[in-house]
C-alpha atoms as a PDB file:
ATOM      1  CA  UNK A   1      -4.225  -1.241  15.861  1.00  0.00           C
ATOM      2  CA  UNK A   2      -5.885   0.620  12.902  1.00  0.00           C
ATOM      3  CA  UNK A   3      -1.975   1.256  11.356  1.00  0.00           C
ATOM      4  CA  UNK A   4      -1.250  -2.194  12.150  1.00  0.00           C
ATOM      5  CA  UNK A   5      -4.362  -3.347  10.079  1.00  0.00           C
ATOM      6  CA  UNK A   6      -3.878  -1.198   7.587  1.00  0.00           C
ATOM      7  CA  UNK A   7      -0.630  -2.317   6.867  1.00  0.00           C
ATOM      8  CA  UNK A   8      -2.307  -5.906   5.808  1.00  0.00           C
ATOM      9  CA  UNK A   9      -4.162  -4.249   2.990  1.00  0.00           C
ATOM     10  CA  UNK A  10      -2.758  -4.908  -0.624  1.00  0.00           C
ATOM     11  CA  UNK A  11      -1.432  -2.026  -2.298  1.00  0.00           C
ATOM     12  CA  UNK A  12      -4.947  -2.287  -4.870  1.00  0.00           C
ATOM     13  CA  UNK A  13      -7.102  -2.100  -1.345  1.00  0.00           C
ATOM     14  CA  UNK A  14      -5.089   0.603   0.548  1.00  0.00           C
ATOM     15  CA  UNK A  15      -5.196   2.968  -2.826  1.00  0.00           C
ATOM     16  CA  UNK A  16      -9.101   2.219  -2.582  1.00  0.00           C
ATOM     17  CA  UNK A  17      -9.639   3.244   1.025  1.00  0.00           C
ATOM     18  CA  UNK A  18      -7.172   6.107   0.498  1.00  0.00           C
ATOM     19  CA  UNK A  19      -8.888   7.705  -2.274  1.00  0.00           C
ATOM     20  CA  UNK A  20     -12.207   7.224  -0.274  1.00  0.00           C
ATOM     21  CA  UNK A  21     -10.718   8.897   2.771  1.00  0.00           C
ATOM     22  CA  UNK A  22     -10.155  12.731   2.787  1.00  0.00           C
ATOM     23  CA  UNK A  23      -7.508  13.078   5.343  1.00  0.00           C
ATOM     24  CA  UNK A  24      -7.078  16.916   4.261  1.00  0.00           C
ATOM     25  CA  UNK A  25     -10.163  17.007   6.979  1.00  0.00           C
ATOM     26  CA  UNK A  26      -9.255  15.567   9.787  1.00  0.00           C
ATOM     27  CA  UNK A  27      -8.694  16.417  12.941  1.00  0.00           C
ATOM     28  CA  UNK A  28      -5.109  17.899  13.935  1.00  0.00           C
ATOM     29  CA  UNK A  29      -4.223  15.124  16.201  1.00  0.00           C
ATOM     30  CA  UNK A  30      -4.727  12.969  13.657  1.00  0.00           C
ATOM     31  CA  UNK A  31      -4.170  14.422  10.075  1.00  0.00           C
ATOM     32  CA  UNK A  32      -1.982  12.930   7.854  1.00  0.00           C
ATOM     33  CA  UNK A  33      -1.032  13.370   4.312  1.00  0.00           C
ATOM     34  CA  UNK A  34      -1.829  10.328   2.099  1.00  0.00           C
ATOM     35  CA  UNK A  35       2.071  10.531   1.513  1.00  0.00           C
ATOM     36  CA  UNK A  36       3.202  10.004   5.392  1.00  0.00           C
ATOM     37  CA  UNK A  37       0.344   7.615   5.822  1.00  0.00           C
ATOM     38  CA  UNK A  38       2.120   5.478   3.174  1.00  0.00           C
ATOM     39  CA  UNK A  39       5.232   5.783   3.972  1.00  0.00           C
ATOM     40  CA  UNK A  40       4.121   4.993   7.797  1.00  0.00           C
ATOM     41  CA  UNK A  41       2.443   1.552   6.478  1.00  0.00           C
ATOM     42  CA  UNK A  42       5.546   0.300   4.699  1.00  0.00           C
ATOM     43  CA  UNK A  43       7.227   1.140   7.964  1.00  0.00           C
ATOM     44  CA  UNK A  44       4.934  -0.737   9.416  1.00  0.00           C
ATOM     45  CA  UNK A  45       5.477  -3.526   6.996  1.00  0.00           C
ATOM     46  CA  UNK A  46       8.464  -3.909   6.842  1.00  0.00           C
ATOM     47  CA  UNK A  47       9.041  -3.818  10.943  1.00  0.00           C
ATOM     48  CA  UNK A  48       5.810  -6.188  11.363  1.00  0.00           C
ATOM     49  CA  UNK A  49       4.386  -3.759  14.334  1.00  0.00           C
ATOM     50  CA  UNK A  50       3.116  -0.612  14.592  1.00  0.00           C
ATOM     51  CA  UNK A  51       3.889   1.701  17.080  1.00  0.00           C
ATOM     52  CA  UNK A  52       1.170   4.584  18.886  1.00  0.00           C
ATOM     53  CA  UNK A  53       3.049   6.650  21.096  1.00  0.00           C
ATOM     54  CA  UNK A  54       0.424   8.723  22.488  1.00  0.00           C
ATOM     55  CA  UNK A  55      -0.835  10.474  19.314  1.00  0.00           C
ATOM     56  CA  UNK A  56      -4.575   9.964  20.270  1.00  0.00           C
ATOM     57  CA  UNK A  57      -4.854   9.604  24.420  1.00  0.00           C
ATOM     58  CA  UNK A  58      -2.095  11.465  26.187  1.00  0.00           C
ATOM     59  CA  UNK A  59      -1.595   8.478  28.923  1.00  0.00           C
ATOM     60  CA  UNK A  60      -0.400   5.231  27.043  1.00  0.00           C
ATOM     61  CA  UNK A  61       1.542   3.336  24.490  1.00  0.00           C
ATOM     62  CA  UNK A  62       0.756   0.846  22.164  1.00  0.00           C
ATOM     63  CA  UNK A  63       2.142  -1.507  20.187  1.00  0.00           C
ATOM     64  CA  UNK A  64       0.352  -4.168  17.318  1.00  0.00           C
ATOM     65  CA  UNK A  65       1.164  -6.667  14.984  1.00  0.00           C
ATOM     66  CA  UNK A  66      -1.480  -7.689  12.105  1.00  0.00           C
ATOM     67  CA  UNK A  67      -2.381 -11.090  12.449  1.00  0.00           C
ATOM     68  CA  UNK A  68      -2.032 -12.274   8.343  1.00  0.00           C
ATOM     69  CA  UNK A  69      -5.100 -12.090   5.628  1.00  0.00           C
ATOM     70  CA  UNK A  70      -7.407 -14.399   6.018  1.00  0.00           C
ATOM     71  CA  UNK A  71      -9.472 -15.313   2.634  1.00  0.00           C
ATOM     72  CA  UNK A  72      -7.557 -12.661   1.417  1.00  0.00           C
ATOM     73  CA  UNK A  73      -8.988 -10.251   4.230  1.00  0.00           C
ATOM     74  CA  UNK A  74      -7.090  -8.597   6.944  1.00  0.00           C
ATOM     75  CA  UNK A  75      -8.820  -9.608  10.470  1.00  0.00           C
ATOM     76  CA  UNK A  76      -7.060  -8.455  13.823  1.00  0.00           C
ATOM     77  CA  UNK A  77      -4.532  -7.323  15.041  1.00  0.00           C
ATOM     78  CA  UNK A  78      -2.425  -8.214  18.697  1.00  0.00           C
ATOM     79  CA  UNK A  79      -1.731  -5.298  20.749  1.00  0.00           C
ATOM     80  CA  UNK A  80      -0.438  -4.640  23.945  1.00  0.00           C
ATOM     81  CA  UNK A  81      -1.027  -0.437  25.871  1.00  0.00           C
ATOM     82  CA  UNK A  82       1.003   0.243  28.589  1.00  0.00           C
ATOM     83  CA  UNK A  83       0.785   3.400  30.479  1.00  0.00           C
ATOM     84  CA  UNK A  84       2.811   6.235  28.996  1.00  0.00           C
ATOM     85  CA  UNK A  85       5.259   6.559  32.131  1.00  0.00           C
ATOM     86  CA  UNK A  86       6.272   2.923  32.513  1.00  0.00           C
ATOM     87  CA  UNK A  87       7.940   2.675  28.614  1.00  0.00           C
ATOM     88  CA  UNK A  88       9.467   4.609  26.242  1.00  0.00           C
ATOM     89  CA  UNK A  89       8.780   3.732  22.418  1.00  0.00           C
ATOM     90  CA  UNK A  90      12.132   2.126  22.206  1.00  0.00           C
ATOM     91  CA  UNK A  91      11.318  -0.147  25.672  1.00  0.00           C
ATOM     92  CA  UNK A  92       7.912  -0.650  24.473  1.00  0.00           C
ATOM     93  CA  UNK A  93       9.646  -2.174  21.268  1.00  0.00           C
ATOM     94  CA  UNK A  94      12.345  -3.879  22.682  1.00  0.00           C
ATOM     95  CA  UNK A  95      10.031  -6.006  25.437  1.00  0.00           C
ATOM     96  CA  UNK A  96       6.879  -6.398  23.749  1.00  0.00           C
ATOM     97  CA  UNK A  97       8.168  -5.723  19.881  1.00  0.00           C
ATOM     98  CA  UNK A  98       9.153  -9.594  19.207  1.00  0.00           C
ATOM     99  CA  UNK A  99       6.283 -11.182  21.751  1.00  0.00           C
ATOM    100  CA  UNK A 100       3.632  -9.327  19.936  1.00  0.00           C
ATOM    101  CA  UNK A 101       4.960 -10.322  15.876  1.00  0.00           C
ATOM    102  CA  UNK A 102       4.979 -13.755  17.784  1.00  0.00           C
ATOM    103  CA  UNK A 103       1.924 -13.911  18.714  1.00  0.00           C
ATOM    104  CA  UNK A 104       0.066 -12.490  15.456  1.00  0.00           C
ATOM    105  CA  UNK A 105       1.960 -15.398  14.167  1.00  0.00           C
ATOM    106  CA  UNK A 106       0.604 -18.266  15.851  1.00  0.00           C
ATOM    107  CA  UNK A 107      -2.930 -16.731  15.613  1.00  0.00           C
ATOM    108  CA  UNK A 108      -2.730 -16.777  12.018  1.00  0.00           C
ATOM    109  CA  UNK A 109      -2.007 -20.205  11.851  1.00  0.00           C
END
């Protein structure tokens, strides 16, 4: 969910948080150079979910959509885990990919 509301940043707000953040120290599992973390968040954009295949717990997937900005704020985000054995990424995407965008959408309304 963190991707997925990162992606609703504006470009201004993301370079903010990015130059704040000092991703050279973090931990393995979840270091990141500011150059893949970019280049994951226009993924993420342009798809409309995000995708966590077990980078941070080793027993579930998850996928989220960012519901849209808010008074120009980003707010939630919809997300559905699943247990790691009952979908791959591309199931997870396929079943819940379109459900989840859908729903971020009507909660943004």
């Amino acid at each position: 969910m963190g991707l997925a509301l990162l992606s609703s940043l504006l470009d201004s707000e993301l370079e903010s948080l990015l130059s704040d953040m000092r991703l050279e120290d973090a931990e393995p599992a979840t270091s990141a150079s500011e150059a893949s973390l970019i280049e994951e968040i226009e993924r993420i954009r342009q798809a409309g979910i995000a995708l966590n295949d077990e980078e941070h717990t080793t027993d579930a997937r998850s996928i989220a959509a960012p519901l849209m900005r808010w008074l120009d704020k980003p707010i939630l985000a919809v997300a559905i885990t699943t247990p790691a054995g009952s979908y791959t990424t591309e199931e997870l995407v396929a079943r819940f990919g379109e459900p989840v965008r859908h729903a971020a959408q009507l909660l943004s309304v």
